[in-house]
Protein backbone atom coordinates (compact mmCIF):
# COMPACT_ATOMS: atom_id res chain seq x y z
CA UNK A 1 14.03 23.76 224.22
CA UNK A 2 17.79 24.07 224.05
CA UNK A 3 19.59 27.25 222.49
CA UNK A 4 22.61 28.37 221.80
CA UNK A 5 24.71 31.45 222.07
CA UNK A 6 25.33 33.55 219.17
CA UNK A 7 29.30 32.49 219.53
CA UNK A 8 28.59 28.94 220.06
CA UNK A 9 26.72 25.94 218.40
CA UNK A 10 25.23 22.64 220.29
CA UNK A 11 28.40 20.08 219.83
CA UNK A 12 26.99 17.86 216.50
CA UNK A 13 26.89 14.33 217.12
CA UNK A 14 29.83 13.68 214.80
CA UNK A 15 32.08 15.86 215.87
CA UNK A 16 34.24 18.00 212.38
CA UNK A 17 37.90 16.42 212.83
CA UNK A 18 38.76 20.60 211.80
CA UNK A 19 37.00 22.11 214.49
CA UNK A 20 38.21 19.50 217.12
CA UNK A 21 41.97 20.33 216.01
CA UNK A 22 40.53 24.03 216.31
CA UNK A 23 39.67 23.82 219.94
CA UNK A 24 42.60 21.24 220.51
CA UNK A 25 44.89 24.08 219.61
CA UNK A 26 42.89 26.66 221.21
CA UNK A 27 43.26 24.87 224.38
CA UNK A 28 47.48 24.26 223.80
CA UNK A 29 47.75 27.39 222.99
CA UNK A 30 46.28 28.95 225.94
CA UNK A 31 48.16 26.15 228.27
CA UNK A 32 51.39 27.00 226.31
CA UNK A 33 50.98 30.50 227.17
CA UNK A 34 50.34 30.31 230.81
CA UNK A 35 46.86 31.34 230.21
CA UNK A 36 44.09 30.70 232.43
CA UNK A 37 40.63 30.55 230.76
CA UNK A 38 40.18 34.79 231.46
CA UNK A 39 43.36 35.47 230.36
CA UNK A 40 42.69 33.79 227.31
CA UNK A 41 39.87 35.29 226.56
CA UNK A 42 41.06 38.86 227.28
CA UNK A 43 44.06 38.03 224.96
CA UNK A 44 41.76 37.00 222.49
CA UNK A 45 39.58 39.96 222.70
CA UNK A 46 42.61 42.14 222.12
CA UNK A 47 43.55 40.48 219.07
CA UNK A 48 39.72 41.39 217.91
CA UNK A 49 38.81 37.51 218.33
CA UNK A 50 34.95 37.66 220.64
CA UNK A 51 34.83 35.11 222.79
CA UNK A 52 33.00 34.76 226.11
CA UNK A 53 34.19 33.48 229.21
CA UNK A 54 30.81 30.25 228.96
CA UNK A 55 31.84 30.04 225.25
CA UNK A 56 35.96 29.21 225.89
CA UNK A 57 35.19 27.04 228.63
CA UNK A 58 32.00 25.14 226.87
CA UNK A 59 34.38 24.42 223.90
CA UNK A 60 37.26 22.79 225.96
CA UNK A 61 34.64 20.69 227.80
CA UNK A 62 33.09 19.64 224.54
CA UNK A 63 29.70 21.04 224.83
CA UNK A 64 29.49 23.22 222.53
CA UNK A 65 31.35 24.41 219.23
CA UNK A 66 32.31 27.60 217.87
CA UNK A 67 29.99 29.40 214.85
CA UNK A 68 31.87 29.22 211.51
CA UNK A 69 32.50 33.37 212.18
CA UNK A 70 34.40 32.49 215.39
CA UNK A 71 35.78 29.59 214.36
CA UNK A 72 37.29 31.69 211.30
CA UNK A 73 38.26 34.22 213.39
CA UNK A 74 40.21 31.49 215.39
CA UNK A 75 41.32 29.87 212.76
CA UNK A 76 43.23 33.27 211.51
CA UNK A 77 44.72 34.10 214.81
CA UNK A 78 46.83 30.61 215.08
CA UNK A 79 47.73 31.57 211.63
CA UNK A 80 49.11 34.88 212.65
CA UNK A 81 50.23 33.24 215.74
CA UNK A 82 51.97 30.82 213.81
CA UNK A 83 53.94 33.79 211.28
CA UNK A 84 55.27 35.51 214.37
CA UNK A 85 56.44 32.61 215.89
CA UNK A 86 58.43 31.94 212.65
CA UNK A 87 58.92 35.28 211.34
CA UNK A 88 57.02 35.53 208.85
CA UNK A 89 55.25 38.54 207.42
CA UNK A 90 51.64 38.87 208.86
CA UNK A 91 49.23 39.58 206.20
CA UNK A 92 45.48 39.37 206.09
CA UNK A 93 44.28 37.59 203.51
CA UNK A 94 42.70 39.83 201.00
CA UNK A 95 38.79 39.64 200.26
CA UNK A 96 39.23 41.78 197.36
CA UNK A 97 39.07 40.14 193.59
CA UNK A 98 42.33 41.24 191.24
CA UNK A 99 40.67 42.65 188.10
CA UNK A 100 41.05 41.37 185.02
């Protein structure tokens, strides 16, 4: 039997066009940044993303795929990444309903 870490999911035999663009950019980032895999995930880490070592370098090779936590988690750090790089404010996004 075949498992899978709590940060990572077997890769799906159809493959979500979101979380390939997620791991796409992952990987550009990282390479954009003069990263190597460690780095990555130590930068990562610091910006409160977990991610192993086996999980960063499963992704890029395509075996496996990020939970939906870590690929949120991702998901928001590119987004911050992105408002620095242009300046923009950094806000979280707020969980919290406005009352009526």
């Amino acid at each position: 039997m075949i498992y899978a870490s709590k940060r990572t999911a077997l890769m799906p035999k159809k493959r979500s066009p979101q979380i390939l663009a997620l791991i796409e950019s992952l990987t550009t980032w990282r390479e954009a940044q003069g990263l190597s895999q460690s780095q990555a995930v130590k930068a990562l880490h610091d910006a409160g993303v977990s991610v192993t070592l086996d999980s960063l370098q499963n992704w890029e090779i395509g075996r496996y795929i990020p939970n939906a936590e870590t690929a949120l988690a991702l998901h928001s750090f590119f987004l911050q990444q992105a408002q620095r790089s242009t300046g923009a404010p950094t806000e979280k996004p707020s969980t919290r309903h406005a009352r009526r």
